[in-house]
C-alpha atoms as a PDB file:
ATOM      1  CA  UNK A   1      -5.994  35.419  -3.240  1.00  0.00           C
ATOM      2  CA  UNK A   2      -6.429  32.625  -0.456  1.00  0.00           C
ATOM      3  CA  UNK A   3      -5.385  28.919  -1.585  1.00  0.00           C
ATOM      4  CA  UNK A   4      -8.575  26.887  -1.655  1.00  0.00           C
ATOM      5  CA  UNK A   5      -7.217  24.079   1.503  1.00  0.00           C
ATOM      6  CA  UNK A   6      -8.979  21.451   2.465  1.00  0.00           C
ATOM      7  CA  UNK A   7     -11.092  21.646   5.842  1.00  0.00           C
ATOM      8  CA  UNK A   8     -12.551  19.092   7.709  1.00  0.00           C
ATOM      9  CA  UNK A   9     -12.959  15.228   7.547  1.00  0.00           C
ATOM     10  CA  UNK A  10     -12.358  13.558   3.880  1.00  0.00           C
ATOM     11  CA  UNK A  11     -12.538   9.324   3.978  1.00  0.00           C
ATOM     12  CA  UNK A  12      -9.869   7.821   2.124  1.00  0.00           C
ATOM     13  CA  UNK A  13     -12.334   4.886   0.083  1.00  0.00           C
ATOM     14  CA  UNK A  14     -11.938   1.462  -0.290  1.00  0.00           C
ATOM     15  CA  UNK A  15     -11.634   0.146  -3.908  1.00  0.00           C
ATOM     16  CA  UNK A  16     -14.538  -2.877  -4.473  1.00  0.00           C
ATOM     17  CA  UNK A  17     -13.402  -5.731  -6.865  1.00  0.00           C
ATOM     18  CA  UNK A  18     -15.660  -8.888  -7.809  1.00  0.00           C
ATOM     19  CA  UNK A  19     -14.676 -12.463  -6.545  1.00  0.00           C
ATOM     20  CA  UNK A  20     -12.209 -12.701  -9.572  1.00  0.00           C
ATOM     21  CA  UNK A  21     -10.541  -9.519  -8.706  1.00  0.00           C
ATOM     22  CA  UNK A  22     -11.467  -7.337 -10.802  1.00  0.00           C
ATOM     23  CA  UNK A  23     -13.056  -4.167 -10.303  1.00  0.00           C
ATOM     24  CA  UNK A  24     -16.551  -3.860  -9.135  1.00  0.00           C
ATOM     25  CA  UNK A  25     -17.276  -0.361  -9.947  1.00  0.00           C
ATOM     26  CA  UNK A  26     -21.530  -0.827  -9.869  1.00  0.00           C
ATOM     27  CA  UNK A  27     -20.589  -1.599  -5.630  1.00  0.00           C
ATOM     28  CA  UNK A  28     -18.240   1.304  -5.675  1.00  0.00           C
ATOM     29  CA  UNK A  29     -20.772   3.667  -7.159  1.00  0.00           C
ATOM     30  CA  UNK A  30     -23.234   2.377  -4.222  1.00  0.00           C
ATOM     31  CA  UNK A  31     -20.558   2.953  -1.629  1.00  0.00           C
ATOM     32  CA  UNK A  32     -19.828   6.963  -2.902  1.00  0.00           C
ATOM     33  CA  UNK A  33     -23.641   7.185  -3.117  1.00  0.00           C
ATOM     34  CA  UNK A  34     -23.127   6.173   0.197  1.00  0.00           C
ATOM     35  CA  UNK A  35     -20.332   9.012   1.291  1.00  0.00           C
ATOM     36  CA  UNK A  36     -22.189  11.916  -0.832  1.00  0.00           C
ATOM     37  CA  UNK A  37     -24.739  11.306   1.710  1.00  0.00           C
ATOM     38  CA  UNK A  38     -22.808  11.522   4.991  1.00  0.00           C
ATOM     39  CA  UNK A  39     -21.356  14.339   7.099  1.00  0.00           C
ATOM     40  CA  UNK A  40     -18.257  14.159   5.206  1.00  0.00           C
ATOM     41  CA  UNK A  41     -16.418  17.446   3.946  1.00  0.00           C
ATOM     42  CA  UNK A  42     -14.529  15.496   1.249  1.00  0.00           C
ATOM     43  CA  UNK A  43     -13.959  12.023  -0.343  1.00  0.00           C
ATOM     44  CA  UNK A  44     -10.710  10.848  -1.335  1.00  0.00           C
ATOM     45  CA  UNK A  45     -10.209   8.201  -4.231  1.00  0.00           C
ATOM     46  CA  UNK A  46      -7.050   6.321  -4.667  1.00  0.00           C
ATOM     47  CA  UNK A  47      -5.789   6.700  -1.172  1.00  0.00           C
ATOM     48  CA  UNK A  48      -3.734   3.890   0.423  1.00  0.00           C
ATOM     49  CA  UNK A  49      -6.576   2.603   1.353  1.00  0.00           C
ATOM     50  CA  UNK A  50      -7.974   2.520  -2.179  1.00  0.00           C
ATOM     51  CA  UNK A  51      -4.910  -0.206  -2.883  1.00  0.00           C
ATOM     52  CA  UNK A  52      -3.806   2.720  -5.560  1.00  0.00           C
ATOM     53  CA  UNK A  53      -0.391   0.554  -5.697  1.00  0.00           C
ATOM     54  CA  UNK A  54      -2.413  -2.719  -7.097  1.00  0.00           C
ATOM     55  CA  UNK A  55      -3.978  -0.651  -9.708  1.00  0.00           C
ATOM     56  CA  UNK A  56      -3.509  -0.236 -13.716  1.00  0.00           C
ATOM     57  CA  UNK A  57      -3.475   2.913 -15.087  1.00  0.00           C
ATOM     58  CA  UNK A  58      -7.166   2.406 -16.534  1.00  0.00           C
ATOM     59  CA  UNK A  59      -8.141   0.827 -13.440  1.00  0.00           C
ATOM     60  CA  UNK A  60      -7.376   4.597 -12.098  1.00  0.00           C
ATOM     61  CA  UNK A  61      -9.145   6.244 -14.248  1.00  0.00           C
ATOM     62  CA  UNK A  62     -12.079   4.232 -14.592  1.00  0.00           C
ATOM     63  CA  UNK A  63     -12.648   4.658 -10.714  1.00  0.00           C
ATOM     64  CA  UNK A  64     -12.099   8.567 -10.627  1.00  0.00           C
ATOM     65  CA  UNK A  65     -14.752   8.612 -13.348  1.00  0.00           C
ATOM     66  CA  UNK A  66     -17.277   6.728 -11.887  1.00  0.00           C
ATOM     67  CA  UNK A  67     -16.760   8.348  -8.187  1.00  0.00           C
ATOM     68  CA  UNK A  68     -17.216  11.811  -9.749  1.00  0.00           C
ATOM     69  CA  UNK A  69     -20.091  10.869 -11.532  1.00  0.00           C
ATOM     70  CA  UNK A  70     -21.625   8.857  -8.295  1.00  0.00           C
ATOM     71  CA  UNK A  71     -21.053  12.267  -6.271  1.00  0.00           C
ATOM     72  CA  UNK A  72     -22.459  14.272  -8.700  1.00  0.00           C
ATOM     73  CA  UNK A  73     -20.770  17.796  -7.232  1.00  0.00           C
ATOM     74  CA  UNK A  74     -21.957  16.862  -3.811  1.00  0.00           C
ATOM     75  CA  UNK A  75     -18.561  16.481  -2.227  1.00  0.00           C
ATOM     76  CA  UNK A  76     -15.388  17.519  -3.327  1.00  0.00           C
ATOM     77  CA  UNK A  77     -13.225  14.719  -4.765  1.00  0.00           C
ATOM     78  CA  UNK A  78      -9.377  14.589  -3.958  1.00  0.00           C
ATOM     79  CA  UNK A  79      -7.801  11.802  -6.732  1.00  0.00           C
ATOM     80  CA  UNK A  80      -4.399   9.821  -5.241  1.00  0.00           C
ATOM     81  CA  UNK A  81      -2.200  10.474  -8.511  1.00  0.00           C
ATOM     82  CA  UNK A  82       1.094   9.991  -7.390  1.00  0.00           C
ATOM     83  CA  UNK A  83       3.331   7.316  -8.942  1.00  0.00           C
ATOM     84  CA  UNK A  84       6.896   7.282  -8.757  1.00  0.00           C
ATOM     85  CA  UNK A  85       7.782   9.063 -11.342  1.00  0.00           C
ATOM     86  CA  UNK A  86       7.254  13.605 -12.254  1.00  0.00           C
ATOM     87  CA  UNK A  87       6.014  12.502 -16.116  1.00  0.00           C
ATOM     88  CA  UNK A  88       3.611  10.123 -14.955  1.00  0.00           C
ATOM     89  CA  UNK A  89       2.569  11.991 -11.623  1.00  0.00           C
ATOM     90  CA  UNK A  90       1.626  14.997 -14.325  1.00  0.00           C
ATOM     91  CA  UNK A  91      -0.059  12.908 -16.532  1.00  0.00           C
ATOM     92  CA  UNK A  92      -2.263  11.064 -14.307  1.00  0.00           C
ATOM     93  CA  UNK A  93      -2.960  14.631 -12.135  1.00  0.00           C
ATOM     94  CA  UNK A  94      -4.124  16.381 -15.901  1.00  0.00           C
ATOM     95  CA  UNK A  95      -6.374  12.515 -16.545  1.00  0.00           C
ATOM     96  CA  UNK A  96      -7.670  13.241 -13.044  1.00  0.00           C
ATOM     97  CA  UNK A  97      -8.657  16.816 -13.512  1.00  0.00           C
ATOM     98  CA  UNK A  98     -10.156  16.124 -17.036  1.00  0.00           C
ATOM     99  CA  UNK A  99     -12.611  13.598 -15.493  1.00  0.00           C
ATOM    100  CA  UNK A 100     -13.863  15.826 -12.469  1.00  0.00           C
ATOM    101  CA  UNK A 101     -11.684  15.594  -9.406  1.00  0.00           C
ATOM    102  CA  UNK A 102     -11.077  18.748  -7.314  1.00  0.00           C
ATOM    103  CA  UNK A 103      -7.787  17.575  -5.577  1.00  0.00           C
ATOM    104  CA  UNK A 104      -4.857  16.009  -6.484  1.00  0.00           C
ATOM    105  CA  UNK A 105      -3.641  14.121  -3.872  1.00  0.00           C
ATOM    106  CA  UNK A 106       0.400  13.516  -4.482  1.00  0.00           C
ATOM    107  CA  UNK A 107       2.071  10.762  -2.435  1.00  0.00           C
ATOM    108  CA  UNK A 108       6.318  10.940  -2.117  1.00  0.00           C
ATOM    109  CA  UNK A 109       8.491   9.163  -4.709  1.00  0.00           C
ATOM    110  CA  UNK A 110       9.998   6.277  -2.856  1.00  0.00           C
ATOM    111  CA  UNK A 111      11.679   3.320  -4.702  1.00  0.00           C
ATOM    112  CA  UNK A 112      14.842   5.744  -5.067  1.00  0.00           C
ATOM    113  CA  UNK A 113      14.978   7.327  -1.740  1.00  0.00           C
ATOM    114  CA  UNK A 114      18.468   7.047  -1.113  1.00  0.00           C
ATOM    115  CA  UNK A 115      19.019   9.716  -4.199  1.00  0.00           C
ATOM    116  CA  UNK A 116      15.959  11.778  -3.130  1.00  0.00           C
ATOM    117  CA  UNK A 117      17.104  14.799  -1.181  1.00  0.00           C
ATOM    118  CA  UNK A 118      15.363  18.191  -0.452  1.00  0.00           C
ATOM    119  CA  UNK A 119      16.014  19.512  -4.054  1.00  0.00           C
ATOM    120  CA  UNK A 120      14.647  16.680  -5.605  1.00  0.00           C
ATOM    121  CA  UNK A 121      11.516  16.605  -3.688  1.00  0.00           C
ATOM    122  CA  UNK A 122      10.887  20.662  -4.397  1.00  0.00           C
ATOM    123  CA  UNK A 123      11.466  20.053  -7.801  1.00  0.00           C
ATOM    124  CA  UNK A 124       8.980  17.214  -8.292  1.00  0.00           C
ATOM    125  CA  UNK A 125       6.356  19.011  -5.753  1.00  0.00           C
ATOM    126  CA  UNK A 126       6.860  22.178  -7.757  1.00  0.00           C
ATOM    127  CA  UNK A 127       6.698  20.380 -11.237  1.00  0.00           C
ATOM    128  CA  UNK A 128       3.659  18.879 -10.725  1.00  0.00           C
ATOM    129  CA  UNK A 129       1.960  21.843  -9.307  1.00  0.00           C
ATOM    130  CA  UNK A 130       2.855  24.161 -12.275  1.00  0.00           C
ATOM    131  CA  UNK A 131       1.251  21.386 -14.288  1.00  0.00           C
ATOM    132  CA  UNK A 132      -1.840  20.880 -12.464  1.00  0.00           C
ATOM    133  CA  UNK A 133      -5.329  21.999 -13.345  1.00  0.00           C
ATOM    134  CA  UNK A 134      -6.500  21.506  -9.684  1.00  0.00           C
ATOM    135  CA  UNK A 135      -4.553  22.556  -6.525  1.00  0.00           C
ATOM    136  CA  UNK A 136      -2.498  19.588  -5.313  1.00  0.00           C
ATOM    137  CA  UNK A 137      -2.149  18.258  -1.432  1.00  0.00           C
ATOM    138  CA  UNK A 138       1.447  16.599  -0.671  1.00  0.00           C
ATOM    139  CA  UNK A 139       1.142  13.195   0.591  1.00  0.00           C
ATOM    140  CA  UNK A 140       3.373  11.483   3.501  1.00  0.00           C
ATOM    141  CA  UNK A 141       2.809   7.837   4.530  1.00  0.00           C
ATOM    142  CA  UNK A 142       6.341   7.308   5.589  1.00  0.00           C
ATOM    143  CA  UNK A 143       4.846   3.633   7.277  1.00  0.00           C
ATOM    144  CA  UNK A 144       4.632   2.352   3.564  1.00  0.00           C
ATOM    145  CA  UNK A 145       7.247   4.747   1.601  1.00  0.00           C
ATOM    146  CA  UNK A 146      10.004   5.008   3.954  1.00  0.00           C
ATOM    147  CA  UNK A 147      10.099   8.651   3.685  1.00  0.00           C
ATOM    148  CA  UNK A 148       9.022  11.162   5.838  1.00  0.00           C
ATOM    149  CA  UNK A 149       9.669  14.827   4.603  1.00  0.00           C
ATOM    150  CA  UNK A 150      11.634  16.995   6.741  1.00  0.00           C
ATOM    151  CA  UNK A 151       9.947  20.038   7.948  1.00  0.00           C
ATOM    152  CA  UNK A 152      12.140  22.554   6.091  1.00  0.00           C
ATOM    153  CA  UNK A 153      11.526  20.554   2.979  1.00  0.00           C
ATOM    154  CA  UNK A 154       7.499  20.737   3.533  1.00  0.00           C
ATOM    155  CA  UNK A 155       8.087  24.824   4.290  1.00  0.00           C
ATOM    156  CA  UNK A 156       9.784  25.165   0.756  1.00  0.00           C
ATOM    157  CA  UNK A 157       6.848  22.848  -1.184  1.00  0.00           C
ATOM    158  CA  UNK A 158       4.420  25.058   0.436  1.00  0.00           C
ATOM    159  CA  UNK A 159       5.324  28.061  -1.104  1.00  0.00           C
ATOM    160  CA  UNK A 160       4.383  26.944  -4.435  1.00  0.00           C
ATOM    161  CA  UNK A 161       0.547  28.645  -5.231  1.00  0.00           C
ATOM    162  CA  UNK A 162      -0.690  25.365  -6.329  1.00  0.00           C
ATOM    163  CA  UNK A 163      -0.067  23.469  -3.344  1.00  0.00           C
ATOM    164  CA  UNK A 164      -2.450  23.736  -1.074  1.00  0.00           C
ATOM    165  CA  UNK A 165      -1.939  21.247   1.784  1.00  0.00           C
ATOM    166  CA  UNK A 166      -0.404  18.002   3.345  1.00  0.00           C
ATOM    167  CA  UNK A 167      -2.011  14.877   4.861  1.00  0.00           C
ATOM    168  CA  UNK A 168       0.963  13.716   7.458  1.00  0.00           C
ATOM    169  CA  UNK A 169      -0.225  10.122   8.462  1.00  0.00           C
ATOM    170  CA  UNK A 170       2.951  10.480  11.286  1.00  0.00           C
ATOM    171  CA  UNK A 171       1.551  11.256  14.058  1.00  0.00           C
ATOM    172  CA  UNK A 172       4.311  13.238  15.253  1.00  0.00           C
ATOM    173  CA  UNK A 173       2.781  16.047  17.368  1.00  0.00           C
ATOM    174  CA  UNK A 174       5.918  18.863  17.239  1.00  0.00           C
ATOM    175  CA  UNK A 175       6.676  18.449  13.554  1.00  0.00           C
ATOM    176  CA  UNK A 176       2.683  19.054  12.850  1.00  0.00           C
ATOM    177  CA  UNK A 177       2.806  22.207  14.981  1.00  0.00           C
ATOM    178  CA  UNK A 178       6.033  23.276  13.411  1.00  0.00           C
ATOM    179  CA  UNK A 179       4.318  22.624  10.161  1.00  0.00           C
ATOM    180  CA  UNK A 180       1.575  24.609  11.113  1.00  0.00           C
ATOM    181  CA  UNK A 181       3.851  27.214  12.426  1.00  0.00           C
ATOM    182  CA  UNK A 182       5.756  27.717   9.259  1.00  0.00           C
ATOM    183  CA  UNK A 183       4.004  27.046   6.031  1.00  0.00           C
ATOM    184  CA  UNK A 184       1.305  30.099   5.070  1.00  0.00           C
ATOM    185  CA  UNK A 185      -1.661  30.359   6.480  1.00  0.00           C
ATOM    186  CA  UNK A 186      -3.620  29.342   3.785  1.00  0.00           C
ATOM    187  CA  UNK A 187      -1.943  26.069   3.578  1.00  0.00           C
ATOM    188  CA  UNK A 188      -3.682  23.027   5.607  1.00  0.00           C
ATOM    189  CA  UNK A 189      -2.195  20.498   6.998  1.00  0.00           C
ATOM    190  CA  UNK A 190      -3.993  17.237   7.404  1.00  0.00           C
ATOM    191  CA  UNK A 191      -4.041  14.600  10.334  1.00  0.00           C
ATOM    192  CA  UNK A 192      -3.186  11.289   8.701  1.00  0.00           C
ATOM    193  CA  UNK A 193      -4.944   9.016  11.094  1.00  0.00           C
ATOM    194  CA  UNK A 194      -7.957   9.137  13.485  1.00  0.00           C
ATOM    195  CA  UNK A 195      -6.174   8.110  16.018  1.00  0.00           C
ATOM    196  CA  UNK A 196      -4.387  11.452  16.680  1.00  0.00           C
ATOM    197  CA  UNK A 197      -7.195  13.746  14.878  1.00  0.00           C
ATOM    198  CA  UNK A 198      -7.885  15.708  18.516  1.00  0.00           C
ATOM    199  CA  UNK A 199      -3.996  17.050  19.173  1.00  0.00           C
ATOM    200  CA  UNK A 200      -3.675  17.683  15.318  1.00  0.00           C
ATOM    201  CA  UNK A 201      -6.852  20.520  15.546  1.00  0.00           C
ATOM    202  CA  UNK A 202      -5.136  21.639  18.518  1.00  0.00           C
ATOM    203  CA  UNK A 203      -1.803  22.540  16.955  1.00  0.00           C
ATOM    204  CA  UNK A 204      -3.633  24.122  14.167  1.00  0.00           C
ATOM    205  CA  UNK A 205      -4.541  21.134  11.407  1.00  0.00           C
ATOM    206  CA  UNK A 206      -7.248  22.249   9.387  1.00  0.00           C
ATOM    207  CA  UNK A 207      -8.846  18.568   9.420  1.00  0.00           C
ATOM    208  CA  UNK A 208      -8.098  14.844   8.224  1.00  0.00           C
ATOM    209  CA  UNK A 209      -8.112  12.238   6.043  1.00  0.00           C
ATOM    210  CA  UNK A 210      -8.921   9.400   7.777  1.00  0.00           C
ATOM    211  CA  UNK A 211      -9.554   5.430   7.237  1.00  0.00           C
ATOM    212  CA  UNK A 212     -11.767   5.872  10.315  1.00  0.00           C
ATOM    213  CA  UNK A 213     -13.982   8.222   8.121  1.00  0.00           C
ATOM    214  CA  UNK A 214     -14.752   5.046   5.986  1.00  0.00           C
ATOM    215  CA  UNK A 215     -17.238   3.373   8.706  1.00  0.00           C
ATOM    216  CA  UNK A 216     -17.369   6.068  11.261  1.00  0.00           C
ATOM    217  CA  UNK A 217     -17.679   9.624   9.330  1.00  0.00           C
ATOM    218  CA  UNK A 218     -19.950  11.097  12.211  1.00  0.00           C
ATOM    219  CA  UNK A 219     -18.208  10.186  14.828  1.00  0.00           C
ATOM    220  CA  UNK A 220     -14.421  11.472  13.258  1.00  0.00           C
ATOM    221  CA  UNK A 221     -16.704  14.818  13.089  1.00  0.00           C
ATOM    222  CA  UNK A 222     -17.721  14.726  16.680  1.00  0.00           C
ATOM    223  CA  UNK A 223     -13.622  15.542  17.149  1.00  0.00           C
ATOM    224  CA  UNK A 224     -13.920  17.905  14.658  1.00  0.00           C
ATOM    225  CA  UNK A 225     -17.801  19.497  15.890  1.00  0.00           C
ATOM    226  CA  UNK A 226     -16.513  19.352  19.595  1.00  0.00           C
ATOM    227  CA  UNK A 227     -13.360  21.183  18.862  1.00  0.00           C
ATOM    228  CA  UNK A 228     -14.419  24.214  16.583  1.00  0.00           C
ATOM    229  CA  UNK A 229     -17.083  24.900  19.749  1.00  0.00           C
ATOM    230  CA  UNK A 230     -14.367  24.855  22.413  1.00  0.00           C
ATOM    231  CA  UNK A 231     -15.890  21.280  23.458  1.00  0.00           C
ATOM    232  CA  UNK A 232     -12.573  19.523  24.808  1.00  0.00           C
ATOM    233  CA  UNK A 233     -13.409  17.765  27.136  1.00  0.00           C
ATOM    234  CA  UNK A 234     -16.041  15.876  24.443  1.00  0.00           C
ATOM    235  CA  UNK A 235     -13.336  15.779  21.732  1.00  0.00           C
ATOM    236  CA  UNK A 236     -10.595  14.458  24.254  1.00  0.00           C
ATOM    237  CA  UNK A 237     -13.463  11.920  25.262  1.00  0.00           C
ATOM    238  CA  UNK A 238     -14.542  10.887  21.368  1.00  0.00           C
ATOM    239  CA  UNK A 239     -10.726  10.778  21.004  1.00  0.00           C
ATOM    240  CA  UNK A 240     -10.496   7.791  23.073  1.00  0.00           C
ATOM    241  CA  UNK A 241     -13.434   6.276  22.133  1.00  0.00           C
ATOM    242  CA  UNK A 242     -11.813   6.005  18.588  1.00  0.00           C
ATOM    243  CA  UNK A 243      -8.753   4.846  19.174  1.00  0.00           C
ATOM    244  CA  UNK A 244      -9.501   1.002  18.912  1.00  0.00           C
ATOM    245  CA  UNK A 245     -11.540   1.287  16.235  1.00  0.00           C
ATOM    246  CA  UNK A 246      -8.822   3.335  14.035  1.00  0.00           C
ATOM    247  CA  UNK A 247      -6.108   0.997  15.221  1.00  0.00           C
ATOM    248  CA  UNK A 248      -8.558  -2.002  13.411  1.00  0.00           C
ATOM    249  CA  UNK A 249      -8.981  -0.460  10.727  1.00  0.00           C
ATOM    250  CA  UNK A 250      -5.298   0.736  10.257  1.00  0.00           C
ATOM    251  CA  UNK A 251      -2.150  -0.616  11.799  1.00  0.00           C
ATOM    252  CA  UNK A 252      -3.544  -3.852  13.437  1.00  0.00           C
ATOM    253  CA  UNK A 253      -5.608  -5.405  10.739  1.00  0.00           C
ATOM    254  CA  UNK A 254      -5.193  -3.051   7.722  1.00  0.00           C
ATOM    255  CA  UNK A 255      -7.061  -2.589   4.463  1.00  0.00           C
ATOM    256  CA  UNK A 256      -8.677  -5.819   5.145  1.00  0.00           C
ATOM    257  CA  UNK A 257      -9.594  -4.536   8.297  1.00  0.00           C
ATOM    258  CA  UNK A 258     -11.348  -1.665   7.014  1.00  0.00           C
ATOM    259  CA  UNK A 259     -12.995  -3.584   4.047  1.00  0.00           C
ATOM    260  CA  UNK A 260     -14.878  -6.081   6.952  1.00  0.00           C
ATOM    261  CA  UNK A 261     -15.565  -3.061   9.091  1.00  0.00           C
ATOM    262  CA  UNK A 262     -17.767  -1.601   5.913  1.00  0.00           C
ATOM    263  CA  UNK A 263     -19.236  -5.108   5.252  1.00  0.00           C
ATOM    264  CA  UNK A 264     -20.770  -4.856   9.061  1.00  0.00           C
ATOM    265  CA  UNK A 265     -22.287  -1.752   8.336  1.00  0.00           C
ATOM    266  CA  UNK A 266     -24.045  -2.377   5.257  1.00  0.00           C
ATOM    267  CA  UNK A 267     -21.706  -0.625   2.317  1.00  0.00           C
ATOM    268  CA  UNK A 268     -19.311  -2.795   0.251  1.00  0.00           C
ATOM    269  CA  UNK A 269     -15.630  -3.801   1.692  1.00  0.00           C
ATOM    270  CA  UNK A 270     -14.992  -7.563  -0.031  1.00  0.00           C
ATOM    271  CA  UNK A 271     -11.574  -8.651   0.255  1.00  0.00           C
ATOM    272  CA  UNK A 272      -8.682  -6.570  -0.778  1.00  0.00           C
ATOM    273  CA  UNK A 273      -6.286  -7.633  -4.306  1.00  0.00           C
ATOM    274  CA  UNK A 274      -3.518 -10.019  -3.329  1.00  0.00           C
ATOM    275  CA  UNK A 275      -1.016 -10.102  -2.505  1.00  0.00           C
ATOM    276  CA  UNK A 276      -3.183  -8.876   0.505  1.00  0.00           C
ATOM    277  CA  UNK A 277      -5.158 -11.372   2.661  1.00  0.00           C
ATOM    278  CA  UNK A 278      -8.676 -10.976   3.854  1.00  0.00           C
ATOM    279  CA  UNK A 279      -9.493 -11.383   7.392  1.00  0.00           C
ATOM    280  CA  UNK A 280     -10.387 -15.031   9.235  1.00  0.00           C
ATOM    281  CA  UNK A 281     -13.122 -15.901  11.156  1.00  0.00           C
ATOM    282  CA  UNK A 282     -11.243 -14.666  14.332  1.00  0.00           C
ATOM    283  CA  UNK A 283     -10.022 -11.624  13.272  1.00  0.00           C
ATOM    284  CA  UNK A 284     -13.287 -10.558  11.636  1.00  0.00           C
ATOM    285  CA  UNK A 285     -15.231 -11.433  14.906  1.00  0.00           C
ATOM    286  CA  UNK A 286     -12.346  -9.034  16.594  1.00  0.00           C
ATOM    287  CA  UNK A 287     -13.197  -6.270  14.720  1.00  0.00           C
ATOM    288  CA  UNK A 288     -17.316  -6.557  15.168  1.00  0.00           C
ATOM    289  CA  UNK A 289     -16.377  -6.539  19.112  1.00  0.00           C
ATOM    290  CA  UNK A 290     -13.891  -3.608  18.727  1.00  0.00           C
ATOM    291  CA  UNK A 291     -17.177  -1.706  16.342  1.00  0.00           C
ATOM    292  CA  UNK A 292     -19.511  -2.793  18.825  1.00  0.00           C
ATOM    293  CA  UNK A 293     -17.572  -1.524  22.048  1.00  0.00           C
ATOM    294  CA  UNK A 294     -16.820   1.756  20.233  1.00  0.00           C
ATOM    295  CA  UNK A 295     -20.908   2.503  19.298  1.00  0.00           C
ATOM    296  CA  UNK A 296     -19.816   2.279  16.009  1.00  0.00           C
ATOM    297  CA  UNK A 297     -21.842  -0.910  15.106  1.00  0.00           C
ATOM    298  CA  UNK A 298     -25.333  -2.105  17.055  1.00  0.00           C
ATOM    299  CA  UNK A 299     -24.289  -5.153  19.628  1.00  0.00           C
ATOM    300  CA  UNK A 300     -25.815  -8.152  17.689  1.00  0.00           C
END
């Protein structure tokens, strides 16, 4: 029987809190009412971009149970659960499952990465798959963790029934098609960014999760659309078109970034939990240009 891997374009969602920082979960509900809406294949909750790190344990849980409940079985819900250690990871994947999510989305162990080799990332991979009610995608963000699985380690998680997929944010082009190349065929691997969505379907990804998706869903499925009907030369071209707009909502401005980019299109952003800054005046007026240029937002 064929793992159940995830397909197409899932937006990693911002987490809303009020002006004393605490959780605004009424605007969060509004923004998944939002997603369930769109042309998205799949939402993810407690991404990166969700700040997962800057969250309690109940914050967690109170936000995978009101997502679910805004989608309402309309999209598929992947839950961030990893934390740093295989006890927790497990308990917060079993929480997650018990309130409604679909995926488990598993992010490396980190803080002890100098003691982390190959065995001990199998072993945690594999432990928290034989524990999990829902299938479980591996997550790489080696910009934040510092670690960035080797292939051969990736080929030996995959082989575990319960693991159904990775979401590389890399962007290395031959270790995705060596990924591709080597883990079963019902395993999907996941572009991590928008920015290199196009080459990722060509070596064989099976979609992305991407911060892009956030305030641009339809056109990170214009790649997508374009490619599945032998449309390059209109995927290459949407490509381009979205690289400035991924890069300011990812590496050059961030989470606050993104969270401004969804305040100019009408959903909720607000500024992200410090220690992380919200954007100034300038930058914020960047990023309406950078929308604007890309037809993402209408010139004022």
């Amino acid at each position: 029987m064929a793992r159940p891997y995830p397909v197409g374009v899932f937006a990693p969602v911002a987490t809303t809190f009020t002006s004393d920082g605490s959780l605004d979960l009424e605007r969060f509900r509004a923004n998944m009412e939002w997603y369930a809406t769109s042309s998205l294949d799949g939402i993810v909750i407690m991404g990166s971009n969700g700040e997962y790190v800057s969250l309690s344990p109940d914050e967690k849980l109170a936000l995978i149970e009101a997502g679910v409940k805004a989608v309402d079985g309309r999209k598929p819900i992947v839950a961030g659960t990893g934390v740093e250690s295989t006890r927790g990871t497990i308990e917060l994947t079993k929480a997650a499952a018990e309130l409604g999510a679909n995926y488990a989305l598993v992010v490396t162990p980190h803080y002890y990465k100098p003691r982390y080799d190959k065995a001990a990332y199998v072993r945690h991979f594999h432990a928290v798959a034989d524990a999990s009610p829902i299938p479980v995608i591996v997550y790489v963000m080696a910009a934040y963790t510092g670690v960035d699985l080797p292939v051969d380690t990736v080929v030996e998680i995959a082989q575990h029934p319960n693991i159904v997929g990775i979401k590389d944010s890399g962007g290395n082009a031959p270790k995705v098609a060596e990924m591709v190349a080597r883990t079963p065929e019902d395993f999907g691997v996941l572009a991590g960014s928008a920015n290199f969505l196009y080459p990722a379907l060509c070596l064989g990804a099976t979609g992305g999760i991407l911060a892009l998706a956030n305030v641009a869903p339809d056109a990170c499925q214009e790649i997508v659309q374009a490619f599945r009907a032998g449309d390059h030369e209109r995927a290459r071209a949407t490509q381009f078109r979205l690289l400035a707009p991924n890069a300011a909502v990812t590496t050059r401005f961030g989470i606050a970034g993104l969270k401004a980019a969804m305040d100019m299109i009408g959903l909720h952003g607000g500024d992200p939990r410090p220690p992380l800054l919200p954007l100034n005046d300038a930058e914020r007026a960047e990023v309406r240009r950078i929308m604007e240029e890309a037809g993402i937002l209408a010139r004022a």
